[in-house]
Protein backbone atom coordinates (compact mmCIF):
# COMPACT_ATOMS: atom_id res chain seq x y z
CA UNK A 1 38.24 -16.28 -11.32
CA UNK A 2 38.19 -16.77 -7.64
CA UNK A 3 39.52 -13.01 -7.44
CA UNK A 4 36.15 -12.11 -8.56
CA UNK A 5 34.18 -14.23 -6.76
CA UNK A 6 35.54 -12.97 -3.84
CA UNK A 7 35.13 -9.24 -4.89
CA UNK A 8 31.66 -10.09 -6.19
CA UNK A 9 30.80 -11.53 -2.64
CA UNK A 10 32.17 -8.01 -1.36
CA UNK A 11 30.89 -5.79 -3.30
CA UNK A 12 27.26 -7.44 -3.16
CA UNK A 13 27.67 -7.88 0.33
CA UNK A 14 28.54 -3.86 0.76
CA UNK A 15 25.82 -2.68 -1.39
CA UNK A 16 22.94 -4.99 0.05
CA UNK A 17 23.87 -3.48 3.28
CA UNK A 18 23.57 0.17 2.57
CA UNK A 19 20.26 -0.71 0.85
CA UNK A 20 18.82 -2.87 4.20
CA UNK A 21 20.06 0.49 5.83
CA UNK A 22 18.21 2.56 3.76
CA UNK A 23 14.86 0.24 4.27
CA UNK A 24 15.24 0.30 8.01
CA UNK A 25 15.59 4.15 7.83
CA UNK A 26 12.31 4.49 6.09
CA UNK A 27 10.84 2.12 8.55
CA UNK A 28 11.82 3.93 11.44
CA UNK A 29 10.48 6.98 9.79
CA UNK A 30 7.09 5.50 8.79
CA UNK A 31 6.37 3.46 12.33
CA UNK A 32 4.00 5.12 14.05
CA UNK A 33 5.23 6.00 17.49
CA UNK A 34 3.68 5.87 21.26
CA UNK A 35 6.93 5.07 23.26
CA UNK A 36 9.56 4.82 20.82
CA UNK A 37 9.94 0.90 22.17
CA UNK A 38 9.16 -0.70 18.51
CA UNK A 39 10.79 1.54 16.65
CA UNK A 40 13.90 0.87 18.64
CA UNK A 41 13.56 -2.58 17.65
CA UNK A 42 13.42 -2.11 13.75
CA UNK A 43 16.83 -4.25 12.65
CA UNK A 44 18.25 -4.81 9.34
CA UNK A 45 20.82 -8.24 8.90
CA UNK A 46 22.66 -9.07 6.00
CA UNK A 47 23.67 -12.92 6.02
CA UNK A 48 25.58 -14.52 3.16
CA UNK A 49 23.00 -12.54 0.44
CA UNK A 50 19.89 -12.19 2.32
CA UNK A 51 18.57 -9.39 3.48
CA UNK A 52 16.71 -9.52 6.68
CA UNK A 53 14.40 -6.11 7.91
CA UNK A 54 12.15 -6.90 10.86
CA UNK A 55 11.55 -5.57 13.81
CA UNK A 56 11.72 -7.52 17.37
CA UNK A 57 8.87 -5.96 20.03
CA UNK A 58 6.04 -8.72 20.40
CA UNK A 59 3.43 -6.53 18.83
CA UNK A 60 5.57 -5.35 15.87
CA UNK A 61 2.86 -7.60 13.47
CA UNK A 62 -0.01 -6.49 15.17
CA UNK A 63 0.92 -2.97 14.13
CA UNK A 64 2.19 -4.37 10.14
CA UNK A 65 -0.98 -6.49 9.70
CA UNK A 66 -3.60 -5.13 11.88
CA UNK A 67 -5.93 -7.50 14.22
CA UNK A 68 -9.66 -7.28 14.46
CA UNK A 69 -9.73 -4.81 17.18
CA UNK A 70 -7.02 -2.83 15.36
CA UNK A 71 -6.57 -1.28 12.11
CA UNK A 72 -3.18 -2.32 10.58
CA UNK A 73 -0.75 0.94 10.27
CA UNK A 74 1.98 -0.37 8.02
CA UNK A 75 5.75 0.26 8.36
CA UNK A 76 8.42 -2.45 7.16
CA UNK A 77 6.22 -3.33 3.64
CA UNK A 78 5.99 -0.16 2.47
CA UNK A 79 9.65 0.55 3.09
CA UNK A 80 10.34 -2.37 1.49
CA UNK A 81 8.29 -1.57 -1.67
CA UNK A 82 9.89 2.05 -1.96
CA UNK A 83 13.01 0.60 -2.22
CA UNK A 84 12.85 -2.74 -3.93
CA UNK A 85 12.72 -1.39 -7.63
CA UNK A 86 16.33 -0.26 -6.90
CA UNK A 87 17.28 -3.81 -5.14
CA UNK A 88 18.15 -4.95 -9.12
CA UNK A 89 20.10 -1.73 -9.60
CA UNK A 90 22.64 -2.23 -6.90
CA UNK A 91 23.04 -5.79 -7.46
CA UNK A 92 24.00 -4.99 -11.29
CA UNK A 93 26.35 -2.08 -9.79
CA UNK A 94 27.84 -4.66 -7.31
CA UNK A 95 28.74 -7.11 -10.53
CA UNK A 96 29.85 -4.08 -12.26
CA UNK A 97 32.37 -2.95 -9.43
CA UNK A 98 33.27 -6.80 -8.71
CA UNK A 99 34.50 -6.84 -12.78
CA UNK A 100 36.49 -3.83 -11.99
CA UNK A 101 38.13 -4.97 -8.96
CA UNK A 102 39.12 -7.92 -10.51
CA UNK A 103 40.00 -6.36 -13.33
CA UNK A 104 38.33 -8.18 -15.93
């Protein structure tokens, strides 16, 4: 049993990351761009089974939410939302692979 917690860790671990990848690559594709300085600081972190997708500049909510002197221009939600319906998927594939690699 501990052979497959370990693999499970692994495997969900491995397939959370290429999905955070995959949200901050939409991200950086829907940001809209002036310098190139916030879209530079999109980030995606994996820790223990969270996923983390942000991004670091200062104004990088102004731009998400909007302000009252600015119309919010959305990036990191809906990357998020395009790819959260398959968040479910690779976490079943990850048990899936886990059971295989421990053989049960």
């Amino acid at each position: 049993m501990l052979k497959f917690d370990g693999a499970l860790q692994n495997q969900v671990y491995r397939y959370l990351a290429s999905w955070a990848a995959d949200v901050k690559a939409e991200a950086m594709r829907l940001v809209p761009v002036k310098t190139g300085y916030l879209r530079s600081t999109i980030y995606a972190k994996i820790r223990d089974w969270v996923a983390e997708i942000g991004a670091e500049a200062t104004y990088a909510l102004f731009v998400e939410l909007g302000t009252r002197h600015m119309q919010a221009r959305p990036y990191l939600y809906p990357a998020i939302q395009e790819h959260l319906l398959r968040l479910e998927q690779i976490i079943l594939e990850a048990i899936d692979a886990a059971k295989a690699e421990a053989g049960l």
